[in-house]
PDB file of N, CA and C in Angstrom:
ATOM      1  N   UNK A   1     103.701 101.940 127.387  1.00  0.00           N
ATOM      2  CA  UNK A   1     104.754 102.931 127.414  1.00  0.00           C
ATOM      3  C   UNK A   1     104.256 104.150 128.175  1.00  0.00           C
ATOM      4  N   UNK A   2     105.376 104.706 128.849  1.00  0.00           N
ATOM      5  CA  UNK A   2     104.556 105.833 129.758  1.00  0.00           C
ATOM      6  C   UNK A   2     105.160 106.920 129.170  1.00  0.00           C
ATOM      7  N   UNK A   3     104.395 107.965 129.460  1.00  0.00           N
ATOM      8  CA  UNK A   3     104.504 109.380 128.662  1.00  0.00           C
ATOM      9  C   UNK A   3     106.184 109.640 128.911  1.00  0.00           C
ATOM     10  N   UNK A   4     106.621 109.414 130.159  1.00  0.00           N
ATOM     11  CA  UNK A   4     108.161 109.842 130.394  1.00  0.00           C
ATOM     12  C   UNK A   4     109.229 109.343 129.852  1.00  0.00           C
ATOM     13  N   UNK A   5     108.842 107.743 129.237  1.00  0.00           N
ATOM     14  CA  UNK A   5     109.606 107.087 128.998  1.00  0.00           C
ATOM     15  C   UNK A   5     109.491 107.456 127.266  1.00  0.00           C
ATOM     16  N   UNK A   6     109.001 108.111 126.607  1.00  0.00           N
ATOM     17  CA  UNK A   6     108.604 108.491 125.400  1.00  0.00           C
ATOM     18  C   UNK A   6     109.330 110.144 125.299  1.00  0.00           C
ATOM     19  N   UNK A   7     109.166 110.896 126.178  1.00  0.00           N
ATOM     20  CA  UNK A   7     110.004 111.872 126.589  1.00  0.00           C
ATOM     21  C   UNK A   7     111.628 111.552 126.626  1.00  0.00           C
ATOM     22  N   UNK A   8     112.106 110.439 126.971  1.00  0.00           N
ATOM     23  CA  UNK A   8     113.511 110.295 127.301  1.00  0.00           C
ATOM     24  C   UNK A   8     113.880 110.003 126.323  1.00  0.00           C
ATOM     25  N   UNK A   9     113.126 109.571 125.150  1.00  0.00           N
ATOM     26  CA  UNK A   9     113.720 108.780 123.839  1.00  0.00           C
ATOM     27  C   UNK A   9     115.095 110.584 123.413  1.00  0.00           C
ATOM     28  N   UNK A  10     114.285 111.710 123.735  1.00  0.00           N
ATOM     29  CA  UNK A  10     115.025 112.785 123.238  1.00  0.00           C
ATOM     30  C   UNK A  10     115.688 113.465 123.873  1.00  0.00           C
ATOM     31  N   UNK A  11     116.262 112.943 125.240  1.00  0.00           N
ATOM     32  CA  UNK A  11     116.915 113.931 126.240  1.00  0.00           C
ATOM     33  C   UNK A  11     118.091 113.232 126.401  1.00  0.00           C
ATOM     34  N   UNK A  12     118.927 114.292 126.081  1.00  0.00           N
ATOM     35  CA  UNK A  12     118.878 115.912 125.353  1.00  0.00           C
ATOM     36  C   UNK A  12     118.562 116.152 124.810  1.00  0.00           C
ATOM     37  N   UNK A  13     118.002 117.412 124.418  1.00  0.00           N
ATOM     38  CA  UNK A  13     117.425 118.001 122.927  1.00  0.00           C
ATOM     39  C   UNK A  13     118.856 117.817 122.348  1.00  0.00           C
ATOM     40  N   UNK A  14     118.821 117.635 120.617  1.00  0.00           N
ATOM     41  CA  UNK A  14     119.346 117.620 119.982  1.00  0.00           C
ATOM     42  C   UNK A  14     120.326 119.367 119.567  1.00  0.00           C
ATOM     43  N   UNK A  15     119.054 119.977 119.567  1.00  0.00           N
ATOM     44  CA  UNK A  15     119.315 121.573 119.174  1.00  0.00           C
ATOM     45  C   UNK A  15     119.640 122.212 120.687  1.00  0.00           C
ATOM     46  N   UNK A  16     119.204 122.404 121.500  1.00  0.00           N
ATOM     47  CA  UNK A  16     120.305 123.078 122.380  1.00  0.00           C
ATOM     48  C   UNK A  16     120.415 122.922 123.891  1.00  0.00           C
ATOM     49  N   UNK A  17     120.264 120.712 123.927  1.00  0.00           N
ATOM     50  CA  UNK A  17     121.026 120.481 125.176  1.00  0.00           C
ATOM     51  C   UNK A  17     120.537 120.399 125.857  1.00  0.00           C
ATOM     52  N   UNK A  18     118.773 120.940 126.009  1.00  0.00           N
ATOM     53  CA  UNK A  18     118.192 121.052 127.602  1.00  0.00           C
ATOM     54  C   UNK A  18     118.142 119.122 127.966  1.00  0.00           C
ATOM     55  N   UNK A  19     118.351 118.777 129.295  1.00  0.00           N
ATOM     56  CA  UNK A  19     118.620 117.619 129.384  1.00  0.00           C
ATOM     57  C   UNK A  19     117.620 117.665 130.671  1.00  0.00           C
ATOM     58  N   UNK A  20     116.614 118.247 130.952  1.00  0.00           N
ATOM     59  CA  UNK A  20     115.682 118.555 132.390  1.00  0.00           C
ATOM     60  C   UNK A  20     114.178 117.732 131.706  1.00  0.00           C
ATOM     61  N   UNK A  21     114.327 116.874 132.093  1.00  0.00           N
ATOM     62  CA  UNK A  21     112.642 116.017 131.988  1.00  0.00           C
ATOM     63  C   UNK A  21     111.772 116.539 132.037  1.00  0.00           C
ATOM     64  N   UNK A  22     111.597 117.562 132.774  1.00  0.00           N
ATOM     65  CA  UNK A  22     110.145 118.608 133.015  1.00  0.00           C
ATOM     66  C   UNK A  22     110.166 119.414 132.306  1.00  0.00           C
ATOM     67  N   UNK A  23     111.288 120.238 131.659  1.00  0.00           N
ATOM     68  CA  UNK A  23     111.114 121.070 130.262  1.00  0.00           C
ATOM     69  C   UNK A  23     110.661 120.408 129.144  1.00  0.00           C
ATOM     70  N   UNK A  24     110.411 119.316 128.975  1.00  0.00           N
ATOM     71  CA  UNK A  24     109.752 118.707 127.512  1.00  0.00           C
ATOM     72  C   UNK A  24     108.381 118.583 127.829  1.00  0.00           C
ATOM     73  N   UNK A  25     107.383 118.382 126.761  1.00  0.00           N
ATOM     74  CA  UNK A  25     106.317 118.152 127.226  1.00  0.00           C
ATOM     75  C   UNK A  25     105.969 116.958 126.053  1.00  0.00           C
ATOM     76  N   UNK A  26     105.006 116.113 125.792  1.00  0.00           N
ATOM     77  CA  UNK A  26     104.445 115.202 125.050  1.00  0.00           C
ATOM     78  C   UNK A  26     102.667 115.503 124.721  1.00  0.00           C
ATOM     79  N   UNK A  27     102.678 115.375 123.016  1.00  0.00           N
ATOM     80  CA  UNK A  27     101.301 115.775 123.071  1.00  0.00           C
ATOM     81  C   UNK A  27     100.905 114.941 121.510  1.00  0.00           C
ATOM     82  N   UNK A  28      99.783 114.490 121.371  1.00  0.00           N
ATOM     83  CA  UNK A  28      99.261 114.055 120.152  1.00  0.00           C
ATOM     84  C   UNK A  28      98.438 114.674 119.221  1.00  0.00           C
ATOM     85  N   UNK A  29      98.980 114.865 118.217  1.00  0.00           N
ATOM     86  CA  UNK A  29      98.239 115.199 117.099  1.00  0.00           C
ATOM     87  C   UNK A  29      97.258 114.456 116.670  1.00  0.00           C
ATOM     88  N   UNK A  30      95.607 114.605 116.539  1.00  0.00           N
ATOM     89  CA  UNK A  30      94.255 113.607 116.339  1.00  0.00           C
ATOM     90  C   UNK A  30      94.191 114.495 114.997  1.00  0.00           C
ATOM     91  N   UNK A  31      94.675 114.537 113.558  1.00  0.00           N
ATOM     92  CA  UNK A  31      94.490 114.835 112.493  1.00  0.00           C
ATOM     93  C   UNK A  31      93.565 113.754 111.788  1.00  0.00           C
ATOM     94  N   UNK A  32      94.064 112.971 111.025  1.00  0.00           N
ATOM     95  CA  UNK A  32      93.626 111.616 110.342  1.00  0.00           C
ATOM     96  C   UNK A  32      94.042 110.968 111.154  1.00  0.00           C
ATOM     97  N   UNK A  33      95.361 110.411 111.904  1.00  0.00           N
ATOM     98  CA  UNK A  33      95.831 109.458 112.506  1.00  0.00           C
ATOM     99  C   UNK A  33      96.097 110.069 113.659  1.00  0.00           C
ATOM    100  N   UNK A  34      96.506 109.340 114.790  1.00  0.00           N
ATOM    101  CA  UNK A  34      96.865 109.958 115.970  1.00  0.00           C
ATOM    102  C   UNK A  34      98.734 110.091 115.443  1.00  0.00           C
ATOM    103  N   UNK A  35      99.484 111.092 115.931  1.00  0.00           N
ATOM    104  CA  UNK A  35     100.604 111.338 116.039  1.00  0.00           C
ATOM    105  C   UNK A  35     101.177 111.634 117.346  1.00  0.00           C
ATOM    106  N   UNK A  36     102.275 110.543 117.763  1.00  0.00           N
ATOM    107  CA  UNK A  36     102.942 111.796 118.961  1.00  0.00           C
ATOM    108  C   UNK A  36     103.788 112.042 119.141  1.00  0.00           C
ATOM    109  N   UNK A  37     104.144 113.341 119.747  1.00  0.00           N
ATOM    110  CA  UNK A  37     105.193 114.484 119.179  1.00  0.00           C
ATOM    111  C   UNK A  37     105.836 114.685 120.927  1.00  0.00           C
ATOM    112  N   UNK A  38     107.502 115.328 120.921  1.00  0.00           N
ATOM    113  CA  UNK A  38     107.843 115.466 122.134  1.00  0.00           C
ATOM    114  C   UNK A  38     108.423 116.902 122.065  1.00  0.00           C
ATOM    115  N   UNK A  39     107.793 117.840 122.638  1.00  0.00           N
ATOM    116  CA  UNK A  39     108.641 119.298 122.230  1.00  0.00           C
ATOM    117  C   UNK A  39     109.273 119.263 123.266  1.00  0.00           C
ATOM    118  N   UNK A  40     110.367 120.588 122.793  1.00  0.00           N
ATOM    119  CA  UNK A  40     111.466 120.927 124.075  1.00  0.00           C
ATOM    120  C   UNK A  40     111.091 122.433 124.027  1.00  0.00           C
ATOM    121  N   UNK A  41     110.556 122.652 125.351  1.00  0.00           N
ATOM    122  CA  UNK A  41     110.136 123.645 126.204  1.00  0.00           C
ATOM    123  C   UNK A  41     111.250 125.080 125.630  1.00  0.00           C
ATOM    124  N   UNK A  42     112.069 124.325 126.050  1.00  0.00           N
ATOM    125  CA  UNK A  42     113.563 125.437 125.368  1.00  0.00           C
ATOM    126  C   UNK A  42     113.679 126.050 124.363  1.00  0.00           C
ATOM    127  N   UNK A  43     113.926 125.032 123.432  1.00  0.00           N
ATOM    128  CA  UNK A  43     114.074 125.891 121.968  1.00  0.00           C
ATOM    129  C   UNK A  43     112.615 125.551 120.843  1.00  0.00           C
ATOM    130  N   UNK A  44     111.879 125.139 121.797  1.00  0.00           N
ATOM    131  CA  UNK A  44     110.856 124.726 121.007  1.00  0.00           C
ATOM    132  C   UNK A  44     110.496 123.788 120.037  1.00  0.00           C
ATOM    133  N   UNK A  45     111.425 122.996 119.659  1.00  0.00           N
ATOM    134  CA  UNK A  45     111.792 122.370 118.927  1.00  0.00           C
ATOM    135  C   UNK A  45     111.248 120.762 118.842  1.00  0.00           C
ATOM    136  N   UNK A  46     110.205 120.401 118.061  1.00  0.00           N
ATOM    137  CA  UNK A  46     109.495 119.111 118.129  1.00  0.00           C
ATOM    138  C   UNK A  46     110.081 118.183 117.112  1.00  0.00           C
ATOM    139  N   UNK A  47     109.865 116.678 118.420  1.00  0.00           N
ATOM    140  CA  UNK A  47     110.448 115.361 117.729  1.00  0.00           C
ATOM    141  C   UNK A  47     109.252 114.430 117.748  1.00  0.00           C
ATOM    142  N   UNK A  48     109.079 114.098 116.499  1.00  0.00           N
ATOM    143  CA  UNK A  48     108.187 112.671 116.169  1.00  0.00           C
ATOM    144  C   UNK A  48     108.338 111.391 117.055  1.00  0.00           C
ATOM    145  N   UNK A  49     107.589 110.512 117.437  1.00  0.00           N
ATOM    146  CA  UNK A  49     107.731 110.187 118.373  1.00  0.00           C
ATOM    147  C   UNK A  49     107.257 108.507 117.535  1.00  0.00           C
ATOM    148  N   UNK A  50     107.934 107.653 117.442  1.00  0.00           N
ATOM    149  CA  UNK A  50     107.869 106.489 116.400  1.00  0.00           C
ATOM    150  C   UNK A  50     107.136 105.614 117.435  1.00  0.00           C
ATOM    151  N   UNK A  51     107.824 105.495 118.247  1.00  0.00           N
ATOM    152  CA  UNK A  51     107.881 104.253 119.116  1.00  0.00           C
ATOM    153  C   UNK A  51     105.796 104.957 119.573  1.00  0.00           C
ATOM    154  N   UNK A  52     106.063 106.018 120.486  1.00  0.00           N
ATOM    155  CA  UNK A  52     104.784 106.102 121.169  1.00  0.00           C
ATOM    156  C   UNK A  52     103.796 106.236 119.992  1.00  0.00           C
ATOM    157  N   UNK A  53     103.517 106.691 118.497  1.00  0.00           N
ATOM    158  CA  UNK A  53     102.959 106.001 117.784  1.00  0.00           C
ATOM    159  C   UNK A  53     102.576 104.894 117.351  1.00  0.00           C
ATOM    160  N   UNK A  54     103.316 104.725 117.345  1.00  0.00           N
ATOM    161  CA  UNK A  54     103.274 102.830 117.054  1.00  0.00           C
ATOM    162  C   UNK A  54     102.061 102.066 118.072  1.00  0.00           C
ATOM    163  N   UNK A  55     102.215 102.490 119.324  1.00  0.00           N
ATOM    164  CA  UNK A  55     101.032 102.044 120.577  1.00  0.00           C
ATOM    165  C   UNK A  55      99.961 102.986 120.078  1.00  0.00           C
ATOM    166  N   UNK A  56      99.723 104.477 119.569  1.00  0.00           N
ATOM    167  CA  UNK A  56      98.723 104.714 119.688  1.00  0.00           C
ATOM    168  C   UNK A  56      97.845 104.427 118.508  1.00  0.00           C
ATOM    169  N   UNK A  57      98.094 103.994 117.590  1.00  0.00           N
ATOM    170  CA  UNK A  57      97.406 103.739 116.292  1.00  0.00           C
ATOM    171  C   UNK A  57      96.537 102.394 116.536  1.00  0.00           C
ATOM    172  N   UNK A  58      97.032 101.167 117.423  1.00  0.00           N
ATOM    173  CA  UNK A  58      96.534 100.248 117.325  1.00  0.00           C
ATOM    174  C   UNK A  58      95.313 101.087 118.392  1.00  0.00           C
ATOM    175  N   UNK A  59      95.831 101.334 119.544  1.00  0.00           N
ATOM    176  CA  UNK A  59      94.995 101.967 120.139  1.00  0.00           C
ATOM    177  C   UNK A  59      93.445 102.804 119.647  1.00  0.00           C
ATOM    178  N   UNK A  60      93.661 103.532 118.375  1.00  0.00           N
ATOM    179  CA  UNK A  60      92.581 104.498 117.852  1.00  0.00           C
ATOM    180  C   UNK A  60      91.832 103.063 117.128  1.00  0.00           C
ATOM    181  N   UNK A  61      92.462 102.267 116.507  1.00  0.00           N
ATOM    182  CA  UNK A  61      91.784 101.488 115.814  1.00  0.00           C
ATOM    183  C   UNK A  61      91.028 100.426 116.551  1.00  0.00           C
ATOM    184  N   UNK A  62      90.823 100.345 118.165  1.00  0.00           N
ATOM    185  CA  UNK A  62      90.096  99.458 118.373  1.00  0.00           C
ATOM    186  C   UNK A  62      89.367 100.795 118.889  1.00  0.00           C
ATOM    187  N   UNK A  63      89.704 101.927 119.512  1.00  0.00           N
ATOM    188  CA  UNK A  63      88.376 102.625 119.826  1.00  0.00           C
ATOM    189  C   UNK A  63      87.524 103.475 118.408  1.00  0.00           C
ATOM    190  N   UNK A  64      88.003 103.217 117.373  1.00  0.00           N
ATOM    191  CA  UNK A  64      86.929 103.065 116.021  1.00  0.00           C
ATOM    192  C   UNK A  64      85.899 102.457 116.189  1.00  0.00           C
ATOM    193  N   UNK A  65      86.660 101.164 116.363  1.00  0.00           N
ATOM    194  CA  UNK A  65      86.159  99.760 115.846  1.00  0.00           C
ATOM    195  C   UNK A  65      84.989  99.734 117.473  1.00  0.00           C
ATOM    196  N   UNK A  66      85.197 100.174 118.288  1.00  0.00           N
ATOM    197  CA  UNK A  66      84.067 100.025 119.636  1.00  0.00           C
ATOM    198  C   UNK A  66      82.947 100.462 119.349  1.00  0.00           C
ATOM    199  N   UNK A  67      83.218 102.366 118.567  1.00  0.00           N
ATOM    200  CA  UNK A  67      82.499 102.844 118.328  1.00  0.00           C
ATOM    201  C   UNK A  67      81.192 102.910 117.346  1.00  0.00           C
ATOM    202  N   UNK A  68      81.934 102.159 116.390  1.00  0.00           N
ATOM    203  CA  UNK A  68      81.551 101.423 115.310  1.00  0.00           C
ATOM    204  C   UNK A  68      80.490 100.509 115.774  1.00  0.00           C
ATOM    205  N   UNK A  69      80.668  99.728 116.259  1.00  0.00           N
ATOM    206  CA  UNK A  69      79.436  98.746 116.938  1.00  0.00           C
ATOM    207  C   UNK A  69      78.327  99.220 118.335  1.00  0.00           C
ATOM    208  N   UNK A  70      79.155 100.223 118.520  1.00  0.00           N
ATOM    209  CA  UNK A  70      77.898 101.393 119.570  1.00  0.00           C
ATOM    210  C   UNK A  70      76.912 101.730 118.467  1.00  0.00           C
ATOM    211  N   UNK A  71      77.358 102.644 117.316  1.00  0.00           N
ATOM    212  CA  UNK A  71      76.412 102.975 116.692  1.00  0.00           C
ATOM    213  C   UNK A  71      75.500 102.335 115.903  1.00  0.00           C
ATOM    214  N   UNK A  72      76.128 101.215 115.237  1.00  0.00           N
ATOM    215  CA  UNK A  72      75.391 100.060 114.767  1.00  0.00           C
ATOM    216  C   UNK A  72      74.079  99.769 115.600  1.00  0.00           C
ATOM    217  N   UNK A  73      74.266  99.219 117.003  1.00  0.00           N
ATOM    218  CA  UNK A  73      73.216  98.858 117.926  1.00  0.00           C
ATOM    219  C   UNK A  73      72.560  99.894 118.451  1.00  0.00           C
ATOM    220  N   UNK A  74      72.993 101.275 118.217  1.00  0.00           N
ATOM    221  CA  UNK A  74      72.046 102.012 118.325  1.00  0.00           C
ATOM    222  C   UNK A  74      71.095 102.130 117.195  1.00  0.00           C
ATOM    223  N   UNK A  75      71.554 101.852 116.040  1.00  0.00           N
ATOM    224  CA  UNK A  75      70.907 102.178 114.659  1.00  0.00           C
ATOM    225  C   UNK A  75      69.694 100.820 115.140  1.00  0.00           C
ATOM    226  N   UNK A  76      69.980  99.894 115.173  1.00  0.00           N
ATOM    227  CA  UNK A  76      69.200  98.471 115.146  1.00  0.00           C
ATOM    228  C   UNK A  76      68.130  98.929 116.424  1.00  0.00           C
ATOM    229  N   UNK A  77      68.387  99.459 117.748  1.00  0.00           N
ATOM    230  CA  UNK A  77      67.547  99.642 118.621  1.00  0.00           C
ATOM    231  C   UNK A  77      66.569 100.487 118.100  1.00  0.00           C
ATOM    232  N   UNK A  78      66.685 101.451 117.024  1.00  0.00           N
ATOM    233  CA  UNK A  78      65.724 102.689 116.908  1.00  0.00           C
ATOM    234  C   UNK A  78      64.652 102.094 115.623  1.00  0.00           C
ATOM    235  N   UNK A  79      65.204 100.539 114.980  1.00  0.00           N
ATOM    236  CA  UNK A  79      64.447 100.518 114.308  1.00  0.00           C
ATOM    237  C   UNK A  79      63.782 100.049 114.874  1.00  0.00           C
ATOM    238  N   UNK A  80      64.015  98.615 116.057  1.00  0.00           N
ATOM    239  CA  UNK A  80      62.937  97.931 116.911  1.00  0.00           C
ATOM    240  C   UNK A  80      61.857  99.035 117.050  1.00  0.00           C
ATOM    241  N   UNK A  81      62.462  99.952 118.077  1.00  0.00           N
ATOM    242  CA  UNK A  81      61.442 100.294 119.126  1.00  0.00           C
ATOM    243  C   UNK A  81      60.343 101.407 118.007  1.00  0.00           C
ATOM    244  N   UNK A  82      61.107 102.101 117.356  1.00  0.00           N
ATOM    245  CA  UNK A  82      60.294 103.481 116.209  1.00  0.00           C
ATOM    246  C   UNK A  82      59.934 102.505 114.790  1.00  0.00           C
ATOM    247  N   UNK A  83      59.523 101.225 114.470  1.00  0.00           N
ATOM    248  CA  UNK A  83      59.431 101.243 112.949  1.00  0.00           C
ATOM    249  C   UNK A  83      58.085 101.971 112.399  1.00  0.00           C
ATOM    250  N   UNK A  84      58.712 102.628 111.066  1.00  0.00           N
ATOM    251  CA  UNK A  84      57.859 103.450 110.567  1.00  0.00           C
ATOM    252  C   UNK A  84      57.566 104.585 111.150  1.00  0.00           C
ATOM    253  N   UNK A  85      58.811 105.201 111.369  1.00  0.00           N
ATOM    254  CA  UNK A  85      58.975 106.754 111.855  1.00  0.00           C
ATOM    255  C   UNK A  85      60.103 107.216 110.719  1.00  0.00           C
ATOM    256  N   UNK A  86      60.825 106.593 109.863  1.00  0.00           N
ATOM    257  CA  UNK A  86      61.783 107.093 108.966  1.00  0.00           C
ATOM    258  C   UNK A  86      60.778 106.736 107.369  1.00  0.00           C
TER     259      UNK A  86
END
């Protein structure tokens, strides 16, 4: 899904009409979960964004899950090369 097409889910704003693609902007909230949100430049006014959530959650959960096994094999390399330094 592309950022614009996640943008159009709300144009028009609901609250007051702006219907200009470049007045909205798209941005994610990285709290606990990723969230993403589509404001309108205009009245300021932010919409939850279901659909482009939906892609980014699976998304965070495999770059966990990458990270997760980076650090692992880093943990395992430091015991090879240092044992009996902890």
């Amino acid at each position: 899904m592309k950022v614009s097409e996640a943008i159009q889910e709300f144009v028009p704003c609901e609250i007051c009409g702006n219907n200009d693609l470049d007045n909205f902007y798209f941005y994610v909230s990285a709290n606990k979960d990723p969230q993403a949100y589509v404001k309108c430049c205009e009245c300021k006014e932010e919409y939850y964004s279901i659909s482009a959530s939906n892609i980014l959650v699976p998304a965070e959960e495999s770059r966990k899950a990458r990270i997760g096994s980076i650090i692992t094999l880093k943990n395992k390399n430091q015991e090879s090369v240092h044992p009996g330094c902890f």
